[in-house]
N, C-alpha and C. Protein backbone atom coordinates (compact mmCIF):
# COMPACT_ATOMS: atom_id res chain seq x y z
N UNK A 1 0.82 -1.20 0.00
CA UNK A 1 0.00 0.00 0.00
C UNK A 1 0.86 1.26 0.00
N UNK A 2 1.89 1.25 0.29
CA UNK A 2 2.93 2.26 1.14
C UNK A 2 3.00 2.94 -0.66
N UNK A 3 3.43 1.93 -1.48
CA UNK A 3 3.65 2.73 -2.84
C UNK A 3 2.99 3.19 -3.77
N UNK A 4 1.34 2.69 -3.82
CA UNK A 4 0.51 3.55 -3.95
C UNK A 4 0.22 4.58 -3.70
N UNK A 5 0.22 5.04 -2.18
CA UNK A 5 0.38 5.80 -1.64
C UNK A 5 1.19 7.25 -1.64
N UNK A 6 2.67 6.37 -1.97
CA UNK A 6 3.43 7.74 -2.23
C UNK A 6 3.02 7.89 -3.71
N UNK A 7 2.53 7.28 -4.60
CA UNK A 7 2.15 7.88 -5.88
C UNK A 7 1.26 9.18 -5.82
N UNK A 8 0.10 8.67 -4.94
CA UNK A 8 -1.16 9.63 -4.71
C UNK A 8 0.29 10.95 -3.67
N UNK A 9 0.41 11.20 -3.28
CA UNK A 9 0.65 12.27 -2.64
C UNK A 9 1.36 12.56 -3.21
N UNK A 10 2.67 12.07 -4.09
CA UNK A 10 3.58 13.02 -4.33
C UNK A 10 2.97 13.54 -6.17
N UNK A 11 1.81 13.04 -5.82
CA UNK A 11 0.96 13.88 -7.38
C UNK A 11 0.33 14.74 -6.86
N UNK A 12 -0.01 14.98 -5.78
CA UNK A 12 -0.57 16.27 -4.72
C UNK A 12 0.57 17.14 -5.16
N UNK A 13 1.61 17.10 -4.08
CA UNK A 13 3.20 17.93 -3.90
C UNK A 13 3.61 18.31 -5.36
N UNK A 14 3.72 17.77 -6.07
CA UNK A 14 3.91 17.43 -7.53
C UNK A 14 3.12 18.51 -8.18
N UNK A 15 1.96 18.17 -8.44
CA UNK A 15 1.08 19.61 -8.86
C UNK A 15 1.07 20.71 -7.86
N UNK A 16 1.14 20.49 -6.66
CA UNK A 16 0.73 21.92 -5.85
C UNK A 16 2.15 22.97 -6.52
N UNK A 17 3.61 22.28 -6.52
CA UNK A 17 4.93 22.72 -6.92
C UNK A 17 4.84 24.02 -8.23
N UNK A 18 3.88 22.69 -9.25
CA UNK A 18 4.04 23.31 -10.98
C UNK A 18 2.83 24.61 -10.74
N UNK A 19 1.61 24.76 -9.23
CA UNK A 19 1.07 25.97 -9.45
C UNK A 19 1.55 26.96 -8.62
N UNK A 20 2.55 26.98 -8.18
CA UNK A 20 3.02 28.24 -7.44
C UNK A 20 2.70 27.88 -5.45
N UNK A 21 2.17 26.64 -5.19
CA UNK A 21 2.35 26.21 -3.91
C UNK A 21 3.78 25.96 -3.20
N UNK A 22 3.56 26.41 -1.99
CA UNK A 22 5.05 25.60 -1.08
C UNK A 22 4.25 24.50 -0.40
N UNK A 23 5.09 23.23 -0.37
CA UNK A 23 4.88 21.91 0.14
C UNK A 23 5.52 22.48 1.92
N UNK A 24 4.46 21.69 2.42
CA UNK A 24 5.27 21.95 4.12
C UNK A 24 5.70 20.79 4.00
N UNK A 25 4.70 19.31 4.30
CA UNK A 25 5.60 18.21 4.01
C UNK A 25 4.34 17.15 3.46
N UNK A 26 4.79 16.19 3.36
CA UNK A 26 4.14 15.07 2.94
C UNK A 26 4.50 14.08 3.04
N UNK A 27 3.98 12.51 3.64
CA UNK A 27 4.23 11.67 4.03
C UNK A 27 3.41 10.54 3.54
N UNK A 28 3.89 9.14 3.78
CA UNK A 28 3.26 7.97 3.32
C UNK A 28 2.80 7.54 4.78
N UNK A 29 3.71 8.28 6.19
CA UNK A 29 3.37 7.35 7.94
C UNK A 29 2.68 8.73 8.29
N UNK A 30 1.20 8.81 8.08
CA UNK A 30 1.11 10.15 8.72
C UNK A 30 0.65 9.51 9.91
N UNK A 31 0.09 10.63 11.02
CA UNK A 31 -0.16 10.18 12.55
C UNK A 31 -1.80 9.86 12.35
N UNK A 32 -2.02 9.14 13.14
CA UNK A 32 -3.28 8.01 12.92
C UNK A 32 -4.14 8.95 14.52
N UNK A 33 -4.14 10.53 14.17
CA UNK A 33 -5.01 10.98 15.08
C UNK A 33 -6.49 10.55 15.04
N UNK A 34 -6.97 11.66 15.57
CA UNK A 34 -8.72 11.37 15.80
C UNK A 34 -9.20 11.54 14.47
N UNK A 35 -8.69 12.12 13.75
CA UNK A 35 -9.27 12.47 12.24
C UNK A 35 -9.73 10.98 11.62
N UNK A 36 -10.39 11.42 9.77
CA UNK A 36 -10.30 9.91 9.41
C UNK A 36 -9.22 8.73 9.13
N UNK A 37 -9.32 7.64 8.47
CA UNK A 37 -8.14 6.95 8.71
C UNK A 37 -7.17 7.34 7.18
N UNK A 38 -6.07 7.49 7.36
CA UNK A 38 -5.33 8.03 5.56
C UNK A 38 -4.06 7.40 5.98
N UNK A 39 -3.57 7.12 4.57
CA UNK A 39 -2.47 6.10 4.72
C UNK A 39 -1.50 7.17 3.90
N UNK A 40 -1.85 8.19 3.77
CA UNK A 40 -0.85 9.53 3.58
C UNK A 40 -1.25 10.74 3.55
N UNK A 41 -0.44 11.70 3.59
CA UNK A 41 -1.01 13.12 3.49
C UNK A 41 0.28 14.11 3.51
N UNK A 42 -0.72 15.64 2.57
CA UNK A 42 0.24 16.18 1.96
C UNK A 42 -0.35 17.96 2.40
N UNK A 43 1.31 18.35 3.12
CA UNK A 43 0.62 19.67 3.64
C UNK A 43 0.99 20.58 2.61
N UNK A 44 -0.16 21.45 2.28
CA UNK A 44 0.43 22.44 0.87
C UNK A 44 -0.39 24.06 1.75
N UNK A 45 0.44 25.41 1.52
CA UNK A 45 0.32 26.26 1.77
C UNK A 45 0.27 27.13 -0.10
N UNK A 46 -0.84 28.34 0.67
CA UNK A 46 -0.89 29.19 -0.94
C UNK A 46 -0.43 30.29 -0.33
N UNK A 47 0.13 31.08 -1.32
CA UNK A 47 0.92 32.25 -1.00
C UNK A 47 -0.33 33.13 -0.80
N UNK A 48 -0.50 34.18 0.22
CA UNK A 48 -1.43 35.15 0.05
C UNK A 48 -1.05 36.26 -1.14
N UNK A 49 -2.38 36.46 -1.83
CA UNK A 49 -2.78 37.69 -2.42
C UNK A 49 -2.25 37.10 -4.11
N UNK A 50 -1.51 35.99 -4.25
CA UNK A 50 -0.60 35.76 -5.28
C UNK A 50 -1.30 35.21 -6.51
N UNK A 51 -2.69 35.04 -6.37
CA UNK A 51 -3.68 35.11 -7.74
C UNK A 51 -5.09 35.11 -7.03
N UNK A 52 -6.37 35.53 -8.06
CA UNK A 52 -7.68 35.51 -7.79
C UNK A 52 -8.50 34.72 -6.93
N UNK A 53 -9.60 34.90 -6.07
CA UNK A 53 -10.09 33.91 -5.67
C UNK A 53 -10.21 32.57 -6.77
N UNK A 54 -11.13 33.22 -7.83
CA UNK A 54 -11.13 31.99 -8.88
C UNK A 54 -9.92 30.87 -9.42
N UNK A 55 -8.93 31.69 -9.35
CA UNK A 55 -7.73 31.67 -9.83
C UNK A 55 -6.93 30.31 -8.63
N UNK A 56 -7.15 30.52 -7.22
CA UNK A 56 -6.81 29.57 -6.23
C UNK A 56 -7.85 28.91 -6.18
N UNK A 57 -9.23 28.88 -6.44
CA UNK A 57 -9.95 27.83 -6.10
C UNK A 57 -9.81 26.58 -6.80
N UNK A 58 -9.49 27.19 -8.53
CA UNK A 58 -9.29 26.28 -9.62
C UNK A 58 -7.77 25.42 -9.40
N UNK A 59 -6.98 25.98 -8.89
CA UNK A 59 -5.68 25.39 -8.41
C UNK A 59 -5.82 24.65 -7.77
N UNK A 60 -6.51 24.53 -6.42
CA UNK A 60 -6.72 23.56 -5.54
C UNK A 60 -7.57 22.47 -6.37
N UNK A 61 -8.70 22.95 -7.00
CA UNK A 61 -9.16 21.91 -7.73
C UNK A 61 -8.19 20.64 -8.49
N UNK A 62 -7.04 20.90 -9.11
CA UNK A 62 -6.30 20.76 -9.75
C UNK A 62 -5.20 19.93 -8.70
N UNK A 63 -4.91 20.35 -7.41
CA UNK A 63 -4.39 19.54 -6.80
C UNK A 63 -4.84 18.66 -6.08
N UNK A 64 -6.22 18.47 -5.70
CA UNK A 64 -7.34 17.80 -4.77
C UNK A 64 -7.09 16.28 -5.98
N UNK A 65 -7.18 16.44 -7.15
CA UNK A 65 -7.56 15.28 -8.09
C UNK A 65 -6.34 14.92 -8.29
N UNK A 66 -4.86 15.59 -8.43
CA UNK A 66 -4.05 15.25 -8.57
C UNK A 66 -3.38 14.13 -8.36
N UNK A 67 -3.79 13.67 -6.99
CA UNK A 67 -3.02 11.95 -6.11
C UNK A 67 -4.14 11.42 -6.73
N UNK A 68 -5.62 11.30 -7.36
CA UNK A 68 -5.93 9.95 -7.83
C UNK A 68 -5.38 10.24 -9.22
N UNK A 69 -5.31 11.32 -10.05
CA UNK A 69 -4.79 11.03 -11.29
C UNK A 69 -3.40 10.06 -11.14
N UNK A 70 -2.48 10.22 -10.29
CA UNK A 70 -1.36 9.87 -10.23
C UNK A 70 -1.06 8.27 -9.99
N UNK A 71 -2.24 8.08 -9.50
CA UNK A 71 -2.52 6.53 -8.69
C UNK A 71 -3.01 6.23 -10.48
N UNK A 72 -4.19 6.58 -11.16
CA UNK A 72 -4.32 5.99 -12.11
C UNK A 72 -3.73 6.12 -13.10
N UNK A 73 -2.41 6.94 -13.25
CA UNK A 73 -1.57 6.58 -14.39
C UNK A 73 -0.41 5.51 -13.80
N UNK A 74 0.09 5.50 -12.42
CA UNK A 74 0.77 4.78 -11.77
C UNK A 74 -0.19 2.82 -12.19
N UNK A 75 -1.20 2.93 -12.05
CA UNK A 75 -1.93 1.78 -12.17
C UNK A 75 -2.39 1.21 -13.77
N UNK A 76 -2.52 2.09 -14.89
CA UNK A 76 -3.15 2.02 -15.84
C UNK A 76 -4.63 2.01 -15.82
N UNK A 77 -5.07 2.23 -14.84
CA UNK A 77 -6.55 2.41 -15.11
C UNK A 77 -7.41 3.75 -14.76
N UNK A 78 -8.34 3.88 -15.60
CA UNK A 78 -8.97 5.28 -15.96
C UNK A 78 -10.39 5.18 -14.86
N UNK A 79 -10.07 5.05 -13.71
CA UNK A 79 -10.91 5.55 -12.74
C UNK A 79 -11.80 6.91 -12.73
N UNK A 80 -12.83 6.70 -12.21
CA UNK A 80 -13.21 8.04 -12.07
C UNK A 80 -13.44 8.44 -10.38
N UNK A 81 -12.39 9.55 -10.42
CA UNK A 81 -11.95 9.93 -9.06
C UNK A 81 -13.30 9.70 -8.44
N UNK A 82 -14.52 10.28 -8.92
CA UNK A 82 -15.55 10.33 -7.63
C UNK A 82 -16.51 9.51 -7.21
N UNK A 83 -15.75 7.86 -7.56
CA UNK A 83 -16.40 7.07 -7.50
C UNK A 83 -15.48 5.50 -6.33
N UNK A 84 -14.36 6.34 -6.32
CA UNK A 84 -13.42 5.21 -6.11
C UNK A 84 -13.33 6.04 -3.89
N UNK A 85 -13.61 4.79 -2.98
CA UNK A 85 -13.99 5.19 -2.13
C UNK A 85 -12.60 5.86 -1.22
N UNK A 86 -11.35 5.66 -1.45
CA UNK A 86 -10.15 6.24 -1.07
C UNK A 86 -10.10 7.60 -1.41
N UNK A 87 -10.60 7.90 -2.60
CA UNK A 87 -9.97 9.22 -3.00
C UNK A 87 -11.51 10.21 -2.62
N UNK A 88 -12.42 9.70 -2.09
CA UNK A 88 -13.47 10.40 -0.96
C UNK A 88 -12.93 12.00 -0.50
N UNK A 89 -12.17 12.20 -0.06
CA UNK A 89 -12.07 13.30 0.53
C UNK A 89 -10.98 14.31 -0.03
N UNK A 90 -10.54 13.66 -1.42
CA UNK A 90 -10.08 14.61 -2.49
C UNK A 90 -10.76 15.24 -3.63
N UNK A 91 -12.13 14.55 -3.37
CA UNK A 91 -12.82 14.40 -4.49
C UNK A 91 -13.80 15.32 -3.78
N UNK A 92 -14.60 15.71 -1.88
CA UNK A 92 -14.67 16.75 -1.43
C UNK A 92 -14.25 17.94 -1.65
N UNK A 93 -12.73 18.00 -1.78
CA UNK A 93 -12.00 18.72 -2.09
C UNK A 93 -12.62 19.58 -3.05
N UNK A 94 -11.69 18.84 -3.85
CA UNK A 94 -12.00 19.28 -5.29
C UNK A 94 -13.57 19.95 -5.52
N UNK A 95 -14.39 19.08 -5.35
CA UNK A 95 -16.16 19.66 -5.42
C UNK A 95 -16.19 20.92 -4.57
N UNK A 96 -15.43 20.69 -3.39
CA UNK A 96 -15.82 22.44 -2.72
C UNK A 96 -15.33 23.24 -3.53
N UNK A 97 -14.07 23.07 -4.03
CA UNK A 97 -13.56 24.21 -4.54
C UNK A 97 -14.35 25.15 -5.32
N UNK A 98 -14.34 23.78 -6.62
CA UNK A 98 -15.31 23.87 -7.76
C UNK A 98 -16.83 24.76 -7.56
N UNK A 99 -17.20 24.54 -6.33
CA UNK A 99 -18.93 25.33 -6.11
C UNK A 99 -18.69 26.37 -5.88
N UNK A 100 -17.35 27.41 -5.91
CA UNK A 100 -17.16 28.91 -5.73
C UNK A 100 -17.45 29.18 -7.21
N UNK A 101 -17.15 28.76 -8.35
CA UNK A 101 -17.68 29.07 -9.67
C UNK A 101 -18.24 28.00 -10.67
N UNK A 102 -18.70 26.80 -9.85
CA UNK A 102 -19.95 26.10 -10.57
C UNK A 102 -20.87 25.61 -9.61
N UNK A 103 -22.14 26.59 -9.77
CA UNK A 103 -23.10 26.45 -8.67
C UNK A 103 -23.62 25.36 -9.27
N UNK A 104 -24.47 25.06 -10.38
CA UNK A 104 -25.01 24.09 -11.25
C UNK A 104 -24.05 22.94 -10.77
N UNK A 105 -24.86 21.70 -10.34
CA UNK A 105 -23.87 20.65 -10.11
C UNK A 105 -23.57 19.81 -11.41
N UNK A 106 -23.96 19.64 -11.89
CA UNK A 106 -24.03 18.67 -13.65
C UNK A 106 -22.67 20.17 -14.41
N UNK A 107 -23.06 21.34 -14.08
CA UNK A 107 -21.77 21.56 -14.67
C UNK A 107 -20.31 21.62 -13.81
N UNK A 108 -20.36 21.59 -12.49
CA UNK A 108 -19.31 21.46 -11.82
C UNK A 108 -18.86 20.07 -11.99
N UNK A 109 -19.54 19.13 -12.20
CA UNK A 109 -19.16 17.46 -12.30
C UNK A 109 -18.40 17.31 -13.95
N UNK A 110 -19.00 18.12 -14.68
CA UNK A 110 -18.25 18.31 -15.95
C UNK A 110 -17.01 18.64 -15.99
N UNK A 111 -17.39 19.77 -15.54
CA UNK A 111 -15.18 20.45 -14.73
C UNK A 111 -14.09 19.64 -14.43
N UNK A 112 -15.00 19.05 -13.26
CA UNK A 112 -14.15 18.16 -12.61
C UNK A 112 -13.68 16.74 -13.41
N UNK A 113 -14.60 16.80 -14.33
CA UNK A 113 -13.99 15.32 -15.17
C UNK A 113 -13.10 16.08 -16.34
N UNK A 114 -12.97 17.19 -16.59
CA UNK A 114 -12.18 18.16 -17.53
C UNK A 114 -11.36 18.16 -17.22
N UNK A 115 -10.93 18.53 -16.26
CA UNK A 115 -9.74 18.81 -15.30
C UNK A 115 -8.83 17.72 -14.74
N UNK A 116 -9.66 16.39 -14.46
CA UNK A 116 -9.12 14.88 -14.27
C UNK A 116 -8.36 14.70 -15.77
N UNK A 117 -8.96 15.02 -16.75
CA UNK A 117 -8.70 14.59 -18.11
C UNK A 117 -7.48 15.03 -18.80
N UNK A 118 -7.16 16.64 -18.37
CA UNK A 118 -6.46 17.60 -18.62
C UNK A 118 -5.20 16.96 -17.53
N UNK A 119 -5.28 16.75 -16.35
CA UNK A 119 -4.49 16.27 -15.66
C UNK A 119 -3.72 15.26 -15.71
N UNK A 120 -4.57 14.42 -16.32
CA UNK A 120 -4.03 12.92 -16.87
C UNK A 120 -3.12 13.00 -18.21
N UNK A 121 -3.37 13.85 -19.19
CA UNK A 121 -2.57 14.32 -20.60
C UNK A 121 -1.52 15.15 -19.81
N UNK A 122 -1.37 15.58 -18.56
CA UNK A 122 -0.51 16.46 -18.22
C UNK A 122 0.96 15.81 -17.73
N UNK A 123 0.34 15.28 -16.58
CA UNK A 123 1.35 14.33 -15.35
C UNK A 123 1.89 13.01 -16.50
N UNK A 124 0.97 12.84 -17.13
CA UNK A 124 1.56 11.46 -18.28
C UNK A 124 2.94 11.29 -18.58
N UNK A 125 3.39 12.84 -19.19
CA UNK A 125 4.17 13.25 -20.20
C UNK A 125 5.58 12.91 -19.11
N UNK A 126 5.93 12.31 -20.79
CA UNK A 126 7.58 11.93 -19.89
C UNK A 126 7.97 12.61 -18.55
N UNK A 127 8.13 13.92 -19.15
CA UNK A 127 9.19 14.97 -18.03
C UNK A 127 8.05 15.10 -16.73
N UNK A 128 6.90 14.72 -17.50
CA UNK A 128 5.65 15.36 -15.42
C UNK A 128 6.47 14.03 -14.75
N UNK A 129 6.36 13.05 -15.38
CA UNK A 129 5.99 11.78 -14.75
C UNK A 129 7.58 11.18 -14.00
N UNK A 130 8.76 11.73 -14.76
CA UNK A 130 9.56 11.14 -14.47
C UNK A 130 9.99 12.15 -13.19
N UNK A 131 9.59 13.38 -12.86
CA UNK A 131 9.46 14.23 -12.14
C UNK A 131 8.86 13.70 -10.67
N UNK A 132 7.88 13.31 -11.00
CA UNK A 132 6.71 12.69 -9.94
C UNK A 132 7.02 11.68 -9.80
N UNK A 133 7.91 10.71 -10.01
CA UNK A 133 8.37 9.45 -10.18
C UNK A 133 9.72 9.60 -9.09
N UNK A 134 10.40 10.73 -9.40
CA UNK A 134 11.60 11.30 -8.56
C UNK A 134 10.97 11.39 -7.24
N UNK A 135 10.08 11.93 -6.89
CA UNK A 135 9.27 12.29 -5.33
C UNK A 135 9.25 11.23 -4.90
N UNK A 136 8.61 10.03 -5.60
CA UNK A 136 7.78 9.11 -4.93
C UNK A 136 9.27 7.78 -4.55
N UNK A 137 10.44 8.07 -5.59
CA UNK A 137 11.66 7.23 -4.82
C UNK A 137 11.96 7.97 -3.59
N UNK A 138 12.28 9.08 -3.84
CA UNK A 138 12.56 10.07 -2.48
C UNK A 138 11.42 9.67 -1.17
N UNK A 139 10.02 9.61 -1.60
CA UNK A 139 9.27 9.45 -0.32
C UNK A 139 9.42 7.90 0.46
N UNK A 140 9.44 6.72 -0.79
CA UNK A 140 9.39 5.35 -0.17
C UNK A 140 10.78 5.24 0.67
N UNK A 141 11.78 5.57 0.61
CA UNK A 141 13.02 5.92 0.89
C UNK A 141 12.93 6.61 2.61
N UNK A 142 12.18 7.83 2.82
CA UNK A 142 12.26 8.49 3.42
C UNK A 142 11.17 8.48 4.74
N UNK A 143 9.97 8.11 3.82
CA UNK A 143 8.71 8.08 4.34
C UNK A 143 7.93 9.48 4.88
N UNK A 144 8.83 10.39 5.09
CA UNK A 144 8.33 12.23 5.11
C UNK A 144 9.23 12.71 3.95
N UNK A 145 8.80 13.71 3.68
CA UNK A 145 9.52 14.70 2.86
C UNK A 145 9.15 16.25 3.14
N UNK A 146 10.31 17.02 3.68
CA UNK A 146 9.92 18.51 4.26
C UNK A 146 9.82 19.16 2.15
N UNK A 147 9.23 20.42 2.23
CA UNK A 147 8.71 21.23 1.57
C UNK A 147 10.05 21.63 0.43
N UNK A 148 11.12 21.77 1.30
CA UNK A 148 12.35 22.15 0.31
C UNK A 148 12.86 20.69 -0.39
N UNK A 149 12.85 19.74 0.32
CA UNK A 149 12.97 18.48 -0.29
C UNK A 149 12.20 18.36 -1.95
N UNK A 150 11.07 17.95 -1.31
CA UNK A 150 9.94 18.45 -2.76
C UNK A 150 10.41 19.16 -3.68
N UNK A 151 10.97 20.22 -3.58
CA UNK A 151 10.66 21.42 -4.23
C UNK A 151 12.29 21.04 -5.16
N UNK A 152 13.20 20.67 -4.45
CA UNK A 152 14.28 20.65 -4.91
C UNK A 152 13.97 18.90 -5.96
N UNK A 153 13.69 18.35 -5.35
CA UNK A 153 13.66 17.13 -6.93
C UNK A 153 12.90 17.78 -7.87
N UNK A 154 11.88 18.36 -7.98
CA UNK A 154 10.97 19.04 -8.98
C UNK A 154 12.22 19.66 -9.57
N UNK A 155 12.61 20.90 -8.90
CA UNK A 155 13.26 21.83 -9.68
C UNK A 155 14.44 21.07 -10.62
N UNK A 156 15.36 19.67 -10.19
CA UNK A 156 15.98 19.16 -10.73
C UNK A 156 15.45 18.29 -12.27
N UNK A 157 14.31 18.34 -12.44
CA UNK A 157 13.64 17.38 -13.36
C UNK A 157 13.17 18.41 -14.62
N UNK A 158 12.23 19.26 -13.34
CA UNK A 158 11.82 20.05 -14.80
C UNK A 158 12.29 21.74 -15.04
N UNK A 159 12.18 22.64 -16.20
CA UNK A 159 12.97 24.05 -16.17
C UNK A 159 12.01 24.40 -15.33
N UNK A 160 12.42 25.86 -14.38
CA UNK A 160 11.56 26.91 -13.89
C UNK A 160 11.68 27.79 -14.59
């Protein structure tokens, strides 16, 4: 499970990186508090004032779907995030975001499969993947990864 796992998160860290997020950290052993049960998790901070409301809501959108896109190119199969019961509370995510500019739910569910779609042609591509591929040796390896960690395999893979 552990490497599934770091797939899904370091496609979180991974996209939060390519939109202008700092990673605090992310892990495959997170702490098994009172919260629900997750077999990883990924802390991402947004810079204040540094684009539109719309502009960060759609970002987060974009990183909420990110760890199942990552799991289903890691897997070969074309899941649909909001159906698969793990990725539950990315797929929250993502839908809150989404209802700041798609009140209509049939068109926010559209988005969100746009954006899975767009994501999947994205992270695919050699350089996303071998990028995101770099995180996820670094995380099984490590099992945390602080924010500059992250940031520094990204920056080694792809130009800024």
């Amino acid at each position: 499970m552990s490497e599934i796992s770091a797939y899904h998160e370091a496609g979180h860290a991974f996209m939060a990186v390519q939109l202008g997020a700092r990673i605090r950290s992310i892990t495959i052993d997170p702490a098994w508090d009172d919260g629900p049960a997750r077999f990883g998790d990924a802390q991402i901070e947004w810079p204040a004032g540094a684009c539109s409301e719309r502009e960060l809501c759609e970002k987060m959108v974009m990183v909420a779907l990110a760890g199942a896109v990552a799991e289903m190119i890691y897997s070969g199969e074309p899941y649909h995030p909001g159906f698969v019961a793990e990725w539950a509370a990315d797929w929250s995510q993502a839908w809150q975001a989404a209802a700041a500019f798609y009140g209509d739910e049939v068109a926010r569910l559209k988005y969100l499969e746009k954006i899975t779609v767009q994501l999947h042609k994205t992270m695919g591509r050699d350089d996303q993947w071998a990028a995101l591929a770099a995180i996820v040796d670094h995380l099984l390896a490590h099992e945390t990864l602080e924010g500059e960690q992250v940031e520094d395999i990204v920056s080694a893979w792809l130009p800024q």
